[in-house]
Each structure stands twice: as C-alpha cells, then as structure tokens.
Protein backbone atom coordinates (compact mmCIF):
# COMPACT_ATOMS: atom_id res chain seq x y z
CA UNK A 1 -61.78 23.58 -50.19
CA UNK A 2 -62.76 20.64 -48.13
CA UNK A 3 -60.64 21.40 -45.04
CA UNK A 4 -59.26 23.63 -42.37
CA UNK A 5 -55.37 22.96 -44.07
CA UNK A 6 -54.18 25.88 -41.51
CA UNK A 7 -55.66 24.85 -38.57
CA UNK A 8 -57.09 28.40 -37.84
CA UNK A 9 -61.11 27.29 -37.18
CA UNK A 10 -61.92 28.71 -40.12
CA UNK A 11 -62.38 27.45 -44.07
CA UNK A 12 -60.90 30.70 -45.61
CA UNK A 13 -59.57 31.86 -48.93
CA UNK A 14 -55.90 30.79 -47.36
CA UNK A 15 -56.37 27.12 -46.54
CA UNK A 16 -55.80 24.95 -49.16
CA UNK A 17 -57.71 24.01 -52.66
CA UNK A 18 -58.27 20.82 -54.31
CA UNK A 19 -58.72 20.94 -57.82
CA UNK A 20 -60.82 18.16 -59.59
CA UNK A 21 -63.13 17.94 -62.85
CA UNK A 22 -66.50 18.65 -63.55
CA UNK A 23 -68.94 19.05 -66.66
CA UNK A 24 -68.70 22.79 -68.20
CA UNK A 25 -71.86 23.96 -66.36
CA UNK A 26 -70.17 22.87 -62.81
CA UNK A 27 -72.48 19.71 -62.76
CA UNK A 28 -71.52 16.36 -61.72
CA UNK A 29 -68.37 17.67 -59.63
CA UNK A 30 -68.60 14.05 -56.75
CA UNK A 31 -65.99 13.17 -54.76
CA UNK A 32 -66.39 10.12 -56.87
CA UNK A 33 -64.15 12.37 -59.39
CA UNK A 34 -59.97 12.12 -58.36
CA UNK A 35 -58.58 15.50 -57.52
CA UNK A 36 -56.07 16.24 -59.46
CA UNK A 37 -54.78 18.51 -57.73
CA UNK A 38 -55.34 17.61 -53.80
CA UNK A 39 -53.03 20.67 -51.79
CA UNK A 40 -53.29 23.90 -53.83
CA UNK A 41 -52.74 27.07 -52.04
CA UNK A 42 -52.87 29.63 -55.23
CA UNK A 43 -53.87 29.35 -58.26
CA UNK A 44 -51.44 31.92 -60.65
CA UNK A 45 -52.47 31.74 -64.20
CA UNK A 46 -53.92 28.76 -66.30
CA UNK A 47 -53.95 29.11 -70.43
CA UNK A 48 -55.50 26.69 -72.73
CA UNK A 49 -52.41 25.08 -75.01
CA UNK A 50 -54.25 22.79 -77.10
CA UNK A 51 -57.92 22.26 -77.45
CA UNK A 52 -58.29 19.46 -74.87
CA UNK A 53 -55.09 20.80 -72.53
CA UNK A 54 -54.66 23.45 -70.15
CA UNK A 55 -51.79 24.39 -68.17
CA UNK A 56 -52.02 25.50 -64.59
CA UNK A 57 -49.66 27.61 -62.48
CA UNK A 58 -49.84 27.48 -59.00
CA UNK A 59 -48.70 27.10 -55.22
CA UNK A 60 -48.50 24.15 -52.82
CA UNK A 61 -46.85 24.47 -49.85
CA UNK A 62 -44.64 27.60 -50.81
CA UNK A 63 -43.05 25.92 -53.88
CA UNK A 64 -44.28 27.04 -57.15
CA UNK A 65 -45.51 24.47 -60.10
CA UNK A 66 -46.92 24.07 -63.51
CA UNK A 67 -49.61 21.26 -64.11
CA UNK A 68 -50.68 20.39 -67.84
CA UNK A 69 -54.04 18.69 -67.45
CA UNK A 70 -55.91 17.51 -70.21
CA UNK A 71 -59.08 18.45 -69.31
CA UNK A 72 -61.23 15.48 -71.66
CA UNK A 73 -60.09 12.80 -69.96
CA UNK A 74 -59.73 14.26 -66.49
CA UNK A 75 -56.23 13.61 -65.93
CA UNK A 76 -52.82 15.07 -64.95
CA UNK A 77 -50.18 14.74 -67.75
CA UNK A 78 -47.33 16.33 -65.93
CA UNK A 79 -46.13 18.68 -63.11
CA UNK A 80 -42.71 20.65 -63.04
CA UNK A 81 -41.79 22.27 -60.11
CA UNK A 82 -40.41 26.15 -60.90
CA UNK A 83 -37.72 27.95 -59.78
CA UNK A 84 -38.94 30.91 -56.50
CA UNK A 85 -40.77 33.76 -58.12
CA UNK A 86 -38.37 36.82 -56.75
C-alpha cells in the first residue's frame, strides 16, 4: 500500500492495495513495474489455472472481481466484475 486511500492518518490493513509484479524471491518489485492492479481493498482467493496464469478474486471499492493475470509477462488478461457475495 502506497497511500492513506481512507483518509484516516494512518496506512492500515483497510486502505487500499496495489498489486504489481516482482521476481519469485520479492526482488526487483520498482515502481518502474505497472500495477496491475492499482485500488484493491481485499484480496479473496487466487488459484493458479495454467502454469503461467493465475486468477485473482478480490474487492475494489465494494464491488467484487476476478482478474486472470499471466504472471510471465506481467500483464492483466481480463477482469469480470461478479455478482454481491450475499
């Protein structure tokens, strides 16, 4: 998190996430690197669906998503928004 997203003073496990790239061992994670994900408030679930692919589940702004990313070449290959978890 780079940012105070609710404007409480604090950087907390509630303001919001940006998710972007790095090597496995957490090296070379820049801001040189796009986020590919710039507003995340939750993370839900994320599975591996094909050896260079995962697909994320999460929360921006109180909608709910799915993001398949294909983690090789860094980039997003689609985002669906979901129906409201009851």
């Amino acid at each position: 998190m780079k940012d105070d997203s609710n404007e409480d003073g604090r950087l907390t496990e509630t303001d919001q996430k940006a998710i972007a790239p790095s090597e496995v061992s957490g090296r070379n994670y820049t801001e040189n690197y796009t986020e590919l994900l710039p507003s995340v408030d939750r993370i839900l679930g994320m599975v591996q669906i094909a050896p260079t692919r995962v697909m994320l589940v999460h929360t921006s702004d109180n909608q709910n998503f799915v993001t398949e990313v294909d983690v090789v070449n860094r980039q997003v290959i689609s985002t669906q928004k979901l129906a409201a978890f009851e």
